[in-house]
C-alpha atoms as a PDB file:
ATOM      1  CA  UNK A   1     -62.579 116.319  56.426  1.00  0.00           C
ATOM      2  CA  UNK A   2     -64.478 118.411  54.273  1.00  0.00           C
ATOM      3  CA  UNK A   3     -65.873 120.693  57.298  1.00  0.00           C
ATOM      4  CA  UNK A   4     -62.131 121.491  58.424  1.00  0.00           C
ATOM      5  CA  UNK A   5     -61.480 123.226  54.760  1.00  0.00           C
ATOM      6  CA  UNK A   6     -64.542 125.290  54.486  1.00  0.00           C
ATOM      7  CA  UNK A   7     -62.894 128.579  55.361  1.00  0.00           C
ATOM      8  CA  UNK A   8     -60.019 128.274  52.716  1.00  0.00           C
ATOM      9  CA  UNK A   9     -60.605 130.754  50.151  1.00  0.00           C
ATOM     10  CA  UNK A  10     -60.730 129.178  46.877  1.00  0.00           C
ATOM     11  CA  UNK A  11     -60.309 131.690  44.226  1.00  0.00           C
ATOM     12  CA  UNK A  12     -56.679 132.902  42.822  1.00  0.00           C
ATOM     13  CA  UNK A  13     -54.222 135.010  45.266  1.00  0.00           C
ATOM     14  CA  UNK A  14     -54.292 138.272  44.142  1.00  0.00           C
ATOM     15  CA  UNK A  15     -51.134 140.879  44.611  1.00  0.00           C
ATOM     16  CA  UNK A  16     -50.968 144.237  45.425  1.00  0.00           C
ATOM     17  CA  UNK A  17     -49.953 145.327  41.749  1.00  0.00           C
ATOM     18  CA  UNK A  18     -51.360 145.414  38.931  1.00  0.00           C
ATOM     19  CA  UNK A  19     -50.046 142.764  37.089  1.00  0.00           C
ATOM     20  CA  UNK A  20     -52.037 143.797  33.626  1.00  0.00           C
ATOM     21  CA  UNK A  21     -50.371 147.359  33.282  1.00  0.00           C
ATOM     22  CA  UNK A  22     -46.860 146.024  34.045  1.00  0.00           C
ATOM     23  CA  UNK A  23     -47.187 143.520  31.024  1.00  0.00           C
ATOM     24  CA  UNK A  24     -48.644 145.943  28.755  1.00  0.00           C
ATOM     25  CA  UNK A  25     -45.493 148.072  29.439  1.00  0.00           C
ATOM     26  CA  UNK A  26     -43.296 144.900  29.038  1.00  0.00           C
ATOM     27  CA  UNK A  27     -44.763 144.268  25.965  1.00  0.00           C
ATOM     28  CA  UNK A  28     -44.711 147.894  24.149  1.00  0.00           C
ATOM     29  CA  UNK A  29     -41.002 148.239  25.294  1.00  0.00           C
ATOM     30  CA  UNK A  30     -40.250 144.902  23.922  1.00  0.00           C
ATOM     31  CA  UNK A  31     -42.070 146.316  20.669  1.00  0.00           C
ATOM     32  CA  UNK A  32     -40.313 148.992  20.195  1.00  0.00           C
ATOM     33  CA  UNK A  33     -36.672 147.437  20.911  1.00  0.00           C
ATOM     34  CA  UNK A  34     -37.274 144.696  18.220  1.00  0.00           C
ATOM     35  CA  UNK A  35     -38.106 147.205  15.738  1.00  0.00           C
ATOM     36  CA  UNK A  36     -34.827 149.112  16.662  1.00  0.00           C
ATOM     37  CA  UNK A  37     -33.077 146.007  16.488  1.00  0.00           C
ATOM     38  CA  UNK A  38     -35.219 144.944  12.716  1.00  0.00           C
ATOM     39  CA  UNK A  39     -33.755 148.817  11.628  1.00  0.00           C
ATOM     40  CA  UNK A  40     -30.490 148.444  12.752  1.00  0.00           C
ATOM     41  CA  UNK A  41     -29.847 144.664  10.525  1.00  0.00           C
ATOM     42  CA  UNK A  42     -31.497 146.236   7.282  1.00  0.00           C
ATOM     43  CA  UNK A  43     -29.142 149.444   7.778  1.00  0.00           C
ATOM     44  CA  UNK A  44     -25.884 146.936   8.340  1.00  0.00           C
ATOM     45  CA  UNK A  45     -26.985 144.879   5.253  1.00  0.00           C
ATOM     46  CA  UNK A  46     -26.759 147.921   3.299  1.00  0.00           C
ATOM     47  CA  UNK A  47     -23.582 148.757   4.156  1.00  0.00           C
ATOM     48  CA  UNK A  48     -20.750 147.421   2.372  1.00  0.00           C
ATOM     49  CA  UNK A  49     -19.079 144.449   4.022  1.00  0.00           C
ATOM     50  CA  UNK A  50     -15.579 144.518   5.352  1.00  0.00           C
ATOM     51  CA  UNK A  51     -13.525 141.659   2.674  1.00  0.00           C
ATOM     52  CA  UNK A  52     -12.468 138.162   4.154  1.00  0.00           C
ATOM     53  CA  UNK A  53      -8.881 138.178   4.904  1.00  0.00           C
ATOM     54  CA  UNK A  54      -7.599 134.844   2.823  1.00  0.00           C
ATOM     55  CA  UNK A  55      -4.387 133.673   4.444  1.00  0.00           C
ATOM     56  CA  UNK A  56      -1.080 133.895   2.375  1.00  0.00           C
ATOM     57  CA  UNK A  57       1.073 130.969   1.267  1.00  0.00           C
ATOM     58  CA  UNK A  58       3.563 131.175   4.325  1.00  0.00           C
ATOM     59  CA  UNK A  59       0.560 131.076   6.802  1.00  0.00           C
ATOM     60  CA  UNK A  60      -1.186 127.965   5.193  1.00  0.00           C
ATOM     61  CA  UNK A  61       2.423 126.029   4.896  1.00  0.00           C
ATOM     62  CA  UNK A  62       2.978 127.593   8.556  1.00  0.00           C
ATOM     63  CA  UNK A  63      -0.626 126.245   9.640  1.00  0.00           C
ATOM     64  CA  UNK A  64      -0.214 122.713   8.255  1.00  0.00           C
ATOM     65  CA  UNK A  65       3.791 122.588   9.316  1.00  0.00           C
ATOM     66  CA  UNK A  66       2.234 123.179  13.276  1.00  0.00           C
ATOM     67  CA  UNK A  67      -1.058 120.248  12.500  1.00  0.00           C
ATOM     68  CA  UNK A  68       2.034 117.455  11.527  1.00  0.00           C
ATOM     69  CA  UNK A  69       4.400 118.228  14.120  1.00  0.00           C
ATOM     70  CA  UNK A  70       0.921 118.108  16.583  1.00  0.00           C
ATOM     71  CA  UNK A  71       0.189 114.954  14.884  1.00  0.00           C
ATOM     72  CA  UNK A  72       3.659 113.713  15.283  1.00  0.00           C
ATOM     73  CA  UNK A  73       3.794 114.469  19.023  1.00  0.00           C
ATOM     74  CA  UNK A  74       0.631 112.947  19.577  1.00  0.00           C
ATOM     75  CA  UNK A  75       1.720 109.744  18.009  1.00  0.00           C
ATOM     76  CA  UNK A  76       4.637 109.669  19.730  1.00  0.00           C
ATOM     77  CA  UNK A  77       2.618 110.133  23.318  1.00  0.00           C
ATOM     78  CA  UNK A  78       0.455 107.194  21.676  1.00  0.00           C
ATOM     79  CA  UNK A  79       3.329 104.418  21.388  1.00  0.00           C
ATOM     80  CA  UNK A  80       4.050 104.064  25.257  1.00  0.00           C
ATOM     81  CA  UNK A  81       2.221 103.292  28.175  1.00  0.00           C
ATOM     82  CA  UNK A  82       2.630 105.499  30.923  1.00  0.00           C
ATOM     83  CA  UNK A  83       4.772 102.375  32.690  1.00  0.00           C
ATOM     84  CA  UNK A  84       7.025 102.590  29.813  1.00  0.00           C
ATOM     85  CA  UNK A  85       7.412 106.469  29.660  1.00  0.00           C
ATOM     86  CA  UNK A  86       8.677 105.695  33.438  1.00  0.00           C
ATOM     87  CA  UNK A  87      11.084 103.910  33.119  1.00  0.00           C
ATOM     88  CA  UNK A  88      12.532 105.539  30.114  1.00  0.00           C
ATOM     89  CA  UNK A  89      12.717 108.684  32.555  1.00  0.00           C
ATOM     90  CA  UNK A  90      14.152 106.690  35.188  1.00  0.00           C
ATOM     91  CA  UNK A  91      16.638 105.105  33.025  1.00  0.00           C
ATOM     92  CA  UNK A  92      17.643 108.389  31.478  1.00  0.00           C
ATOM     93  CA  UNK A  93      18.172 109.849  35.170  1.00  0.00           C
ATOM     94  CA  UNK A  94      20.451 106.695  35.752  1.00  0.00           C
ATOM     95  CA  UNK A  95      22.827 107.890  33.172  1.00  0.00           C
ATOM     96  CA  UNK A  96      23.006 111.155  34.158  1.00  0.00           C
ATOM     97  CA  UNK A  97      26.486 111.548  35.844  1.00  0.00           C
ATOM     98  CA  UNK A  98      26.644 113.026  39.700  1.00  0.00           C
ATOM     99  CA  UNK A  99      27.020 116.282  38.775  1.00  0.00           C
ATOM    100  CA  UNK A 100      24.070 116.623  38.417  1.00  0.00           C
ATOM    101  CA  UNK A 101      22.761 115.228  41.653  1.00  0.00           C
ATOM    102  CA  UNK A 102      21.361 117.359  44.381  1.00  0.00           C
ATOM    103  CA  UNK A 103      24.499 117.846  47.001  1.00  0.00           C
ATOM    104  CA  UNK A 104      23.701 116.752  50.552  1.00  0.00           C
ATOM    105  CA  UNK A 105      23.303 119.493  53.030  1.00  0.00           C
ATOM    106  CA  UNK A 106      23.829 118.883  56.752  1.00  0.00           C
ATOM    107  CA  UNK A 107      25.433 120.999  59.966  1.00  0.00           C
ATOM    108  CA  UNK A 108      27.370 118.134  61.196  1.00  0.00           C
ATOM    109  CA  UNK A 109      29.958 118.051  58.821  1.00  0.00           C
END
């Protein structure tokens, strides 16, 4: 077994680049952007901040008028089973007078 793998090169595969110069360039570029980046955050933390917007009393009452009527529908949805939610529909079609049914549509009469 041994004899059938003599001629198999055993050292590392080598490409046609350079692989050392291209990582060197990587790594100045990536140098240089972080220090941009570094300069830029000091310069913003400098700068006077924008205020936080506090809502007013309308929005909050607004806000926690839509959270309780999501609650409420929620619980609502909770109560009944999806069987049960059926045949309420069902029942409530029931009731509904023909008007409202779909009219029957054929050539021969």
């Amino acid at each position: 077994m041994s004899d059938e793998y003599e001629h198999v090169a055993r050292s590392k595969l080598k490409l046609k680049t350079d692989s050392k110069k291209i990582n060197k360039k990587k790594k100045k570029k990536d140098k240089k952007e972080r220090e941009k980046l570094e300069r830029e955050l000091e310069e913003r933390q400098h700068l006077p901040q924008a205020p936080v917007r506090q809502m007013t009393k309308a929005e909050l009452s607004f806000k926690k008028m839509q959270e309780k009527m999501q609650e409420k529908r929620i619980m609502e949805k909770a109560t009944l089973t999806h069987k049960q939610r059926v045949e309420k529909f069902n029942e409530h079609l029931d009731n509904l007078t023909e008007h409202f049914d779909i009219p029957k549509v054929s050539w021969t009469k």
